[in-house]
Protein backbone atom coordinates (compact mmCIF):
# COMPACT_ATOMS: atom_id res chain seq x y z
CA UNK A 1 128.84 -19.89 128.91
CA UNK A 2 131.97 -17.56 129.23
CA UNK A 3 134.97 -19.05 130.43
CA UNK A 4 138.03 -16.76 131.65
CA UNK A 5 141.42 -18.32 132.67
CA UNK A 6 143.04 -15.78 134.93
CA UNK A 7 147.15 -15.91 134.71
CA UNK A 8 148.21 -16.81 138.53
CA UNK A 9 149.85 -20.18 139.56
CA UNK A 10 147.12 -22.34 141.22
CA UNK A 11 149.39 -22.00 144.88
CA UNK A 12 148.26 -20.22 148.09
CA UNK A 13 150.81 -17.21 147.60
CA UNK A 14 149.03 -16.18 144.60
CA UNK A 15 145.34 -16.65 146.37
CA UNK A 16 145.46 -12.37 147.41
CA UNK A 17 146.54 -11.14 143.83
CA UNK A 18 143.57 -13.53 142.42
CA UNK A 19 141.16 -12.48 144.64
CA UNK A 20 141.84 -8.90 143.70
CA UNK A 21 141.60 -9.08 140.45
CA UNK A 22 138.20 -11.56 140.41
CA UNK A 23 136.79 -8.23 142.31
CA UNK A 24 137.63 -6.14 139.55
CA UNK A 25 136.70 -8.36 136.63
CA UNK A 26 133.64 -7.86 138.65
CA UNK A 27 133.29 -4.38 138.63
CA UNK A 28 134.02 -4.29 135.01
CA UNK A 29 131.16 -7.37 134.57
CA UNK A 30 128.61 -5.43 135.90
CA UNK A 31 129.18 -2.71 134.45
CA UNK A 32 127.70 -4.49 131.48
CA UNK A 33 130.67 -5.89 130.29
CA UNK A 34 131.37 -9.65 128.94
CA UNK A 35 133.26 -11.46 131.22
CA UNK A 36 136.18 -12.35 128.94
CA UNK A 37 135.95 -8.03 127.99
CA UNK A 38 135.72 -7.78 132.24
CA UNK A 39 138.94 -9.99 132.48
CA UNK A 40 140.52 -7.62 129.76
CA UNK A 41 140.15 -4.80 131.59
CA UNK A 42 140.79 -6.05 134.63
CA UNK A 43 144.22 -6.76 132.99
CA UNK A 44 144.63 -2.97 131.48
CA UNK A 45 143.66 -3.28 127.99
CA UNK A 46 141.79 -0.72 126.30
CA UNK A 47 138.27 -0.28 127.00
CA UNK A 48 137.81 0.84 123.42
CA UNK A 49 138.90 -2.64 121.85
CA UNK A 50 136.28 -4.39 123.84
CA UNK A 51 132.96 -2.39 123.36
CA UNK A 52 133.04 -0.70 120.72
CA UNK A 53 130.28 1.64 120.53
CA UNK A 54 131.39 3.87 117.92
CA UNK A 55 131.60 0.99 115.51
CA UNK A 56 128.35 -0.13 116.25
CA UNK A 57 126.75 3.26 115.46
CA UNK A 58 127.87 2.99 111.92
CA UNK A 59 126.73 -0.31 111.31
CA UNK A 60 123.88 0.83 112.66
CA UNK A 61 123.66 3.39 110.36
CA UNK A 62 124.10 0.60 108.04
CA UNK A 63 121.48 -1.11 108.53
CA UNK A 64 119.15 1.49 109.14
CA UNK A 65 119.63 3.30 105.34
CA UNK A 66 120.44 -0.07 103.52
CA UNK A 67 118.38 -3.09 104.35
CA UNK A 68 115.33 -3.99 105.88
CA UNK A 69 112.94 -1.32 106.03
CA UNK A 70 115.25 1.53 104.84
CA UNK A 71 114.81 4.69 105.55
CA UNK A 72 115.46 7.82 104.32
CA UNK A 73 118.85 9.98 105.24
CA UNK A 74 116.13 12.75 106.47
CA UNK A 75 114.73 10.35 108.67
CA UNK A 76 117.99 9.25 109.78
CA UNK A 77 119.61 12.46 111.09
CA UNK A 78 116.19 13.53 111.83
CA UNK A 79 115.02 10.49 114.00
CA UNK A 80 117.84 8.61 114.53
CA UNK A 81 121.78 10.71 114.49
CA UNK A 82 120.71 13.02 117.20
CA UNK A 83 119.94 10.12 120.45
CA UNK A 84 122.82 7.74 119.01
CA UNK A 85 125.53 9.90 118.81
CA UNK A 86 124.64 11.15 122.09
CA UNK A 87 124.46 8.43 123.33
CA UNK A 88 128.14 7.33 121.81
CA UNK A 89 129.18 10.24 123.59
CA UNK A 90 128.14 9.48 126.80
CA UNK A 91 129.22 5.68 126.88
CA UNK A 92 132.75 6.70 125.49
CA UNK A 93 133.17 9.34 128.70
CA UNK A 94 135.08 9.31 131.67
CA UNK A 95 131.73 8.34 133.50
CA UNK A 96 129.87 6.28 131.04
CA UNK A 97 125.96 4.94 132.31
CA UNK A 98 126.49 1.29 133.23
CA UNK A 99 122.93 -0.34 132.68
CA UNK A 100 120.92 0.75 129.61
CA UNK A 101 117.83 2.16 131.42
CA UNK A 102 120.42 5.36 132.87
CA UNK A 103 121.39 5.86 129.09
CA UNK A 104 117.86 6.08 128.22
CA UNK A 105 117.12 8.82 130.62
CA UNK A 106 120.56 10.68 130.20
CA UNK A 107 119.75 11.01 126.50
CA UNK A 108 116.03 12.14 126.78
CA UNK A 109 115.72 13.89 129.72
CA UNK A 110 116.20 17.42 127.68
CA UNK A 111 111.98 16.88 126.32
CA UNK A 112 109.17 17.06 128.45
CA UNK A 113 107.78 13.59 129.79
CA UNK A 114 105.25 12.45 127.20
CA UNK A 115 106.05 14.34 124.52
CA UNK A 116 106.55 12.70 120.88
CA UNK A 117 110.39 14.70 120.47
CA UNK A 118 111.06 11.97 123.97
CA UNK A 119 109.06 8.97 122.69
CA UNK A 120 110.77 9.47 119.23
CA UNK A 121 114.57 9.67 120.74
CA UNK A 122 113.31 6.42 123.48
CA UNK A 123 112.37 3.65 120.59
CA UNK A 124 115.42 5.06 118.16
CA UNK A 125 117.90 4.33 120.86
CA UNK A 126 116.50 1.16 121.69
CA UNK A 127 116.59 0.32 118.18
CA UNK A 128 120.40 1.05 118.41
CA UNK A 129 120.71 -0.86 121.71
CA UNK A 130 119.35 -4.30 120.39
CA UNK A 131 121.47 -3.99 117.47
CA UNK A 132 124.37 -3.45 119.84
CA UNK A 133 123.35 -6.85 121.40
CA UNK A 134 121.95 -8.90 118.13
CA UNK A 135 124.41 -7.90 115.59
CA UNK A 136 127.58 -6.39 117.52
CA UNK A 137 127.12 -9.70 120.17
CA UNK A 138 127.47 -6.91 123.26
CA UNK A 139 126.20 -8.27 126.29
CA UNK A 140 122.81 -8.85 126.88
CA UNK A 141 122.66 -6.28 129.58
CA UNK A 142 122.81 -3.44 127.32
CA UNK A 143 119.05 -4.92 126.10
CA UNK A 144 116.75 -1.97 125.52
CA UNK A 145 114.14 -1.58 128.61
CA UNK A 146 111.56 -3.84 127.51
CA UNK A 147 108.97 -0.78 129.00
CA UNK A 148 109.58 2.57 127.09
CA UNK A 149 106.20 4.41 128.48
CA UNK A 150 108.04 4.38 131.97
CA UNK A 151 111.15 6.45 130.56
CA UNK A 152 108.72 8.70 128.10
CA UNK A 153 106.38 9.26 130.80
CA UNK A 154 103.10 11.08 130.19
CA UNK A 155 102.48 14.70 129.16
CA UNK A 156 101.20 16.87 132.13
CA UNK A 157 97.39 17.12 132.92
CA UNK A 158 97.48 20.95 132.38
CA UNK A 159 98.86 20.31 129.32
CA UNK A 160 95.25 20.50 126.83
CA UNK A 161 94.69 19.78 123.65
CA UNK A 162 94.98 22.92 122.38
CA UNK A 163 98.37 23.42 122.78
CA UNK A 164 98.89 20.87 119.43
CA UNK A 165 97.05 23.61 117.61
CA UNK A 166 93.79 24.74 116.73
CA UNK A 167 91.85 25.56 113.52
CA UNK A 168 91.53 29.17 112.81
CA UNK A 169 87.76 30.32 114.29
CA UNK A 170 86.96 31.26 110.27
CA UNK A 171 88.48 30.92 106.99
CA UNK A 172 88.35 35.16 106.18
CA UNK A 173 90.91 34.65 109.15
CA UNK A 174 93.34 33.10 106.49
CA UNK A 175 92.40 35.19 104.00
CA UNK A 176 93.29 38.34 106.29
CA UNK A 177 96.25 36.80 107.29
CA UNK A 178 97.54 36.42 103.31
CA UNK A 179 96.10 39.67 102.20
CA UNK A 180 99.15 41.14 105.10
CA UNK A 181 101.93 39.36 103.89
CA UNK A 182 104.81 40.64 101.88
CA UNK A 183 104.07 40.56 98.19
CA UNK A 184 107.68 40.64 97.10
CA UNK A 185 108.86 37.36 94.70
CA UNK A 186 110.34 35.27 97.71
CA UNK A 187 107.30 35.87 99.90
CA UNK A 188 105.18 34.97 97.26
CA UNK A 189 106.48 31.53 97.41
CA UNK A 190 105.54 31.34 101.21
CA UNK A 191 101.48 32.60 100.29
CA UNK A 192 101.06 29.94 97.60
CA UNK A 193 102.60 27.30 99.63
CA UNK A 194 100.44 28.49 102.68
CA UNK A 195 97.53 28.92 99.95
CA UNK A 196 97.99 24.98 99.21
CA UNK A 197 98.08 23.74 102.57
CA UNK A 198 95.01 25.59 103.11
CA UNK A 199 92.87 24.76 100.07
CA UNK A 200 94.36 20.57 100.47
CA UNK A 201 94.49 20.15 104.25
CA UNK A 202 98.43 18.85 103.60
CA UNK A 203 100.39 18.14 106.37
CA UNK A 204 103.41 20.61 105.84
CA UNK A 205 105.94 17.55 105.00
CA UNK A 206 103.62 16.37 102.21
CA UNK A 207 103.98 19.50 100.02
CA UNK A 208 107.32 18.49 98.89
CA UNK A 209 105.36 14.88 97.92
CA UNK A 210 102.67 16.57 95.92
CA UNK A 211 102.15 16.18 92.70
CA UNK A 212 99.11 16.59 89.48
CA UNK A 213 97.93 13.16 87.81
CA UNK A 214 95.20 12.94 84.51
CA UNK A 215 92.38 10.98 85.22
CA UNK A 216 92.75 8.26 82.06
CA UNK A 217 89.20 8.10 81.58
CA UNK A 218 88.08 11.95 81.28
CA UNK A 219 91.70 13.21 81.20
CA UNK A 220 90.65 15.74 83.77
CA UNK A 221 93.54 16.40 86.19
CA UNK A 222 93.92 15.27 89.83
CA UNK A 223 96.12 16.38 93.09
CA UNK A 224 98.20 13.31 94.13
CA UNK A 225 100.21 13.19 97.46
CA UNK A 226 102.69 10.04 97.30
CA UNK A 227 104.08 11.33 101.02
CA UNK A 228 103.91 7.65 102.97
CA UNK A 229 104.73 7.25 106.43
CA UNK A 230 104.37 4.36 109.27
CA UNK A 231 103.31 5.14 112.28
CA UNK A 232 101.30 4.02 115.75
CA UNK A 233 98.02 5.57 114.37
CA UNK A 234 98.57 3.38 110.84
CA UNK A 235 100.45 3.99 107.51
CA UNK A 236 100.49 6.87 105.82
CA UNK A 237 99.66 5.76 102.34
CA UNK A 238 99.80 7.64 98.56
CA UNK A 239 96.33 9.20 98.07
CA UNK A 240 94.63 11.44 95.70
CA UNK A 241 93.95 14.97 97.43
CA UNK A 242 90.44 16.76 97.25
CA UNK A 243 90.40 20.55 97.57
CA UNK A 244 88.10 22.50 99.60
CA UNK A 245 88.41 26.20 98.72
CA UNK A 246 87.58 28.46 101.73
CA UNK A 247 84.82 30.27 102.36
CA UNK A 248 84.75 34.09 101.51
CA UNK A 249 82.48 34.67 103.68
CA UNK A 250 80.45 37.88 102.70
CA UNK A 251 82.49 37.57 99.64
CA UNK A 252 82.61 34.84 96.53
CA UNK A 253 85.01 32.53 97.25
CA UNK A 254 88.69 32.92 96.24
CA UNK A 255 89.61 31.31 93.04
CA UNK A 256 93.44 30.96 93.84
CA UNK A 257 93.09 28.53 90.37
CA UNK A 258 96.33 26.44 92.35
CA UNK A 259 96.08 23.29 89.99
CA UNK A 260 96.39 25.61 87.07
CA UNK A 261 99.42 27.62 87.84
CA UNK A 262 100.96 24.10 89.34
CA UNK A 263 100.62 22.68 86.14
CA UNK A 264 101.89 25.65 84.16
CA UNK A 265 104.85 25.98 86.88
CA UNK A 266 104.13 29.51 87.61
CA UNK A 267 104.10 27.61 92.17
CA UNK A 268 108.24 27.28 93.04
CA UNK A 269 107.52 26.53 96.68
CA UNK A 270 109.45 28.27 99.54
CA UNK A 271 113.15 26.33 101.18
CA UNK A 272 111.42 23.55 103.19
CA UNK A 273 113.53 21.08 105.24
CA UNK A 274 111.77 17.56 105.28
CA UNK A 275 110.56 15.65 108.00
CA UNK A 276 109.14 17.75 111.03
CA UNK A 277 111.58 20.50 109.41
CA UNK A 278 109.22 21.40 107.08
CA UNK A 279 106.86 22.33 109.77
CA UNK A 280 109.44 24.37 111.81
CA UNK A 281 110.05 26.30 108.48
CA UNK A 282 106.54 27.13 108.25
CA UNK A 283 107.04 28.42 111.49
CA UNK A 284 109.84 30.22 111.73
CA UNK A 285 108.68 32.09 108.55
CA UNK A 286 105.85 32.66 110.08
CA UNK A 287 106.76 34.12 113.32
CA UNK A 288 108.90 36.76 111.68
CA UNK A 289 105.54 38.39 110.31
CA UNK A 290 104.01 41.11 112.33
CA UNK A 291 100.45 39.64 111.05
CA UNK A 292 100.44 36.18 112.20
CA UNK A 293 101.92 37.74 115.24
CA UNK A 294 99.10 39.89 116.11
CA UNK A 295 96.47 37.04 114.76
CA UNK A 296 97.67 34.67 116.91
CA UNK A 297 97.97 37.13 119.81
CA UNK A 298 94.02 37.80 118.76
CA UNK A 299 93.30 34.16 119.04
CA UNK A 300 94.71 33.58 122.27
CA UNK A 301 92.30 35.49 123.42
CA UNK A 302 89.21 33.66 122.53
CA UNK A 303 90.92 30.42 123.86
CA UNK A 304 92.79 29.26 120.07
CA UNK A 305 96.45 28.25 119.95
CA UNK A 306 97.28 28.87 116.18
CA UNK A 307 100.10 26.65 114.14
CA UNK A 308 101.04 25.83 111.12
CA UNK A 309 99.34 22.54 111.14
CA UNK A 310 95.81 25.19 112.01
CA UNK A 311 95.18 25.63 108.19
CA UNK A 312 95.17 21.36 107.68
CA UNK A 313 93.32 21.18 110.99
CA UNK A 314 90.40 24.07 109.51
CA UNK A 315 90.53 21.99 106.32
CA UNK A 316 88.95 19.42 108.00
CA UNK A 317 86.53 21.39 110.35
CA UNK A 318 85.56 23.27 106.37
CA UNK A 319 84.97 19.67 105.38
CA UNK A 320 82.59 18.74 108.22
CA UNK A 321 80.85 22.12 108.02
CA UNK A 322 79.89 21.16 104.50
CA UNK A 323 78.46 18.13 105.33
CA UNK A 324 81.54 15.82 104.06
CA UNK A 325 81.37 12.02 105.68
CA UNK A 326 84.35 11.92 107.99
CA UNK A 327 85.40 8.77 106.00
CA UNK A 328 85.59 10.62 103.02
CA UNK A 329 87.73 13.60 105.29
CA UNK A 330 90.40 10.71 106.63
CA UNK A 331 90.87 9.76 103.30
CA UNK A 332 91.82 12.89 101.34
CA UNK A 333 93.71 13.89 104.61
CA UNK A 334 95.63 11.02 104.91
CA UNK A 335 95.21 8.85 107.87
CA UNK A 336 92.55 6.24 109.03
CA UNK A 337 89.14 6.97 109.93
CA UNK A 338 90.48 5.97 113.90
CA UNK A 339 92.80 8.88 113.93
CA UNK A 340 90.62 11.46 112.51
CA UNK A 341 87.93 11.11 115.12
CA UNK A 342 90.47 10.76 117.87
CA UNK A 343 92.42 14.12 116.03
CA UNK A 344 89.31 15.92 115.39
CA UNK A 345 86.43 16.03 117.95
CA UNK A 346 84.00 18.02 115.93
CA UNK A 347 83.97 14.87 112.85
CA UNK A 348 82.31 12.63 115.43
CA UNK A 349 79.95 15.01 117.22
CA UNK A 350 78.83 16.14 114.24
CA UNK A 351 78.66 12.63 112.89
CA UNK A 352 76.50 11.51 116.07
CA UNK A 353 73.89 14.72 116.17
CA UNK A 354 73.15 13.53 112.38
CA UNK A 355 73.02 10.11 112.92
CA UNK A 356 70.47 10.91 115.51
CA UNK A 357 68.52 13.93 113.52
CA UNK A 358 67.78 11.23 110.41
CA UNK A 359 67.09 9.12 113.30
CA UNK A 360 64.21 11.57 114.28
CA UNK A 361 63.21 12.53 110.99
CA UNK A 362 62.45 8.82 109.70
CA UNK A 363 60.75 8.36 112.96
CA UNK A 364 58.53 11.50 112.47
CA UNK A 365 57.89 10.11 108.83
């Protein structure tokens, strides 16, 4: 319990100056305020000596990149900078939000209910805001809304599937597309790093994590991904990589030999930022090419959203095709068996028709 001792004589004439300034140590309490910060303010000290929220966002910072479960400075001013220093921003103005649920929606209101930009910028500022209250001792009213999903909200019902991306309706589709690139040195860079995401199913992000290993016991060489990640759908973990080169369709099928020229370091892969950067790099690359322009334009028309994540997603649809376990597809992709079936429809349907085809053919037997 707080305890304020307010500087008036304890006589009748004083009772209207007291009374006045109890109402404004109000107004500051409830505001979010301590009481003995209210009775400061009340008095005309600086707000800025009583919460200070600039502070706090570097210790924050702090304790974010140093201790516990660090994380990276990517992941910081990727994840984390952005929502806190707006935040900052907006309790340090002439009008700050009093209660912490208004700061929540003034700082994610700019991305669309439901989407994982909004969910992302939600639990990093309520990661700042219990810090604020654990480690800075601010009042307990600037607690974090215990119930995030009600300031995320959910994605519209128009909004399908699709729209993440789809994989391309064939692999001579990617093969087209690389056959119109540029061929000039840096674009080269851009075709073999499109080549490997291809060929390995990588998440964009995990291209600067790959890597070649020697099996010890045949000494034959190995793709290794040590890219590791936590999140809702499970951790990310390090993982050896299988390739799946694409089908040429009329053709034989392209021998791009990637291992080889990685290992001989003939590969230098394109500028890529990390984090979801990498992906929006693969984009923006991308959408300055007249032939993924008209390709995509193509696919829109038979009902197929293309993105950069479409040659990991058709790594995965090759794999099924082929007759690959969807077990065995999680693993060299990266993420548990849950996700994949939730990510990719086709790994359980076709799982289920041939479950139920042996079913028939043991029975016929």
């Amino acid at each position: 319990m707080e305890t304020v001792t307010l500087p008036f004589a304890w006589e009748k004439s004083s009772m209207g100056d007291a009374y006045t300034r109890l109402r404004n140590i109000y107004v500051h309490w409830s505001e979010g305020h301590s009481l003995r910060a209210a009775a400061d303010l009340a008095d005309g000290k600086s707000p800025s000596t009583v919460l200070n929220w600039s502070q706090a966002a570097v210790h924050f910072q702090d304790q974010k990149r140093n201790h516990g479960n660090h994380i990276k400075e990517a992941t910081w001013n990727h994840a984390y900078e952005p929502v806190v220093s707006m935040a900052v921003s907006l309790l340090n103005g002439r009008k700050p939000p009093g209660n912490p649920a208004d700061l929540m929606d003034a700082c994610i209101r700019d991305w669309a209910p439901g989407s994982r930009m909004r969910q992302i910028r939600a639990q990093s500022l309520a990661q700042f805001l219990s810090h604020c209250v654990q480690r800075e001792k601010f009042p307990e009213i600037w607690l974090p809304p215990a119930d995030l999903k009600r300031h995320v909200g959910r994605r519209d019902a128009t909004v399908t599937r699709a729209q993440k991306g789809d994989p391309f309706a064939s692999d001579q589709q990617i093969l087209d597309l690389l056959a119109q690139l540029p061929t000039d040195s840096a674009a080269q860079r851009w075709i073999d790093a499109l080549k490997l995401l291809a060929e390995l199913g990588l998440r964009p992000i995990e291209l600067l994590y790959l890597s070649v290993r020697i099996d010890d016991a045949i000494g034959d060489p190995y793709w290794w991904c040590s890219y590791q990640k936590r999140s809702g759908g499970g951790d990310t973990a390090e993982r050896r990589v299988f390739p799946l080169v694409l089908d040429g369709g009329e053709g034989s099928p392209p021998d791009w030999q990637l291992l080889e020229r990685w290992q001989a370091g003939d590969i230098v892969l394109p500028p890529l930022r990390s984090g979801n950067g990498a992906g929006d790099s693969f984009g923006t690359y991308l959408n300055r090419q007249q032939a993924w322009i008209q390709l995509r334009a193509a696919c829109e028309q038979g009902g197929r959203r293309i993105v950069p994540y479409s040659f990991r997603h058709t790594y995965s649809l090759r794999g099924h095709r082929r007759g690959i376990d969807p077990g065995a597809m999680a693993h060299s992709m990266g993420h548990s068996l849950e996700v994949h079936l939730r990510s990719y429809p086709w790994a359980s349907a076709s799982n289920t028709a041939a479950a139920f085809a042996r079913a028939s053919e043991a029975a016929v037997r």
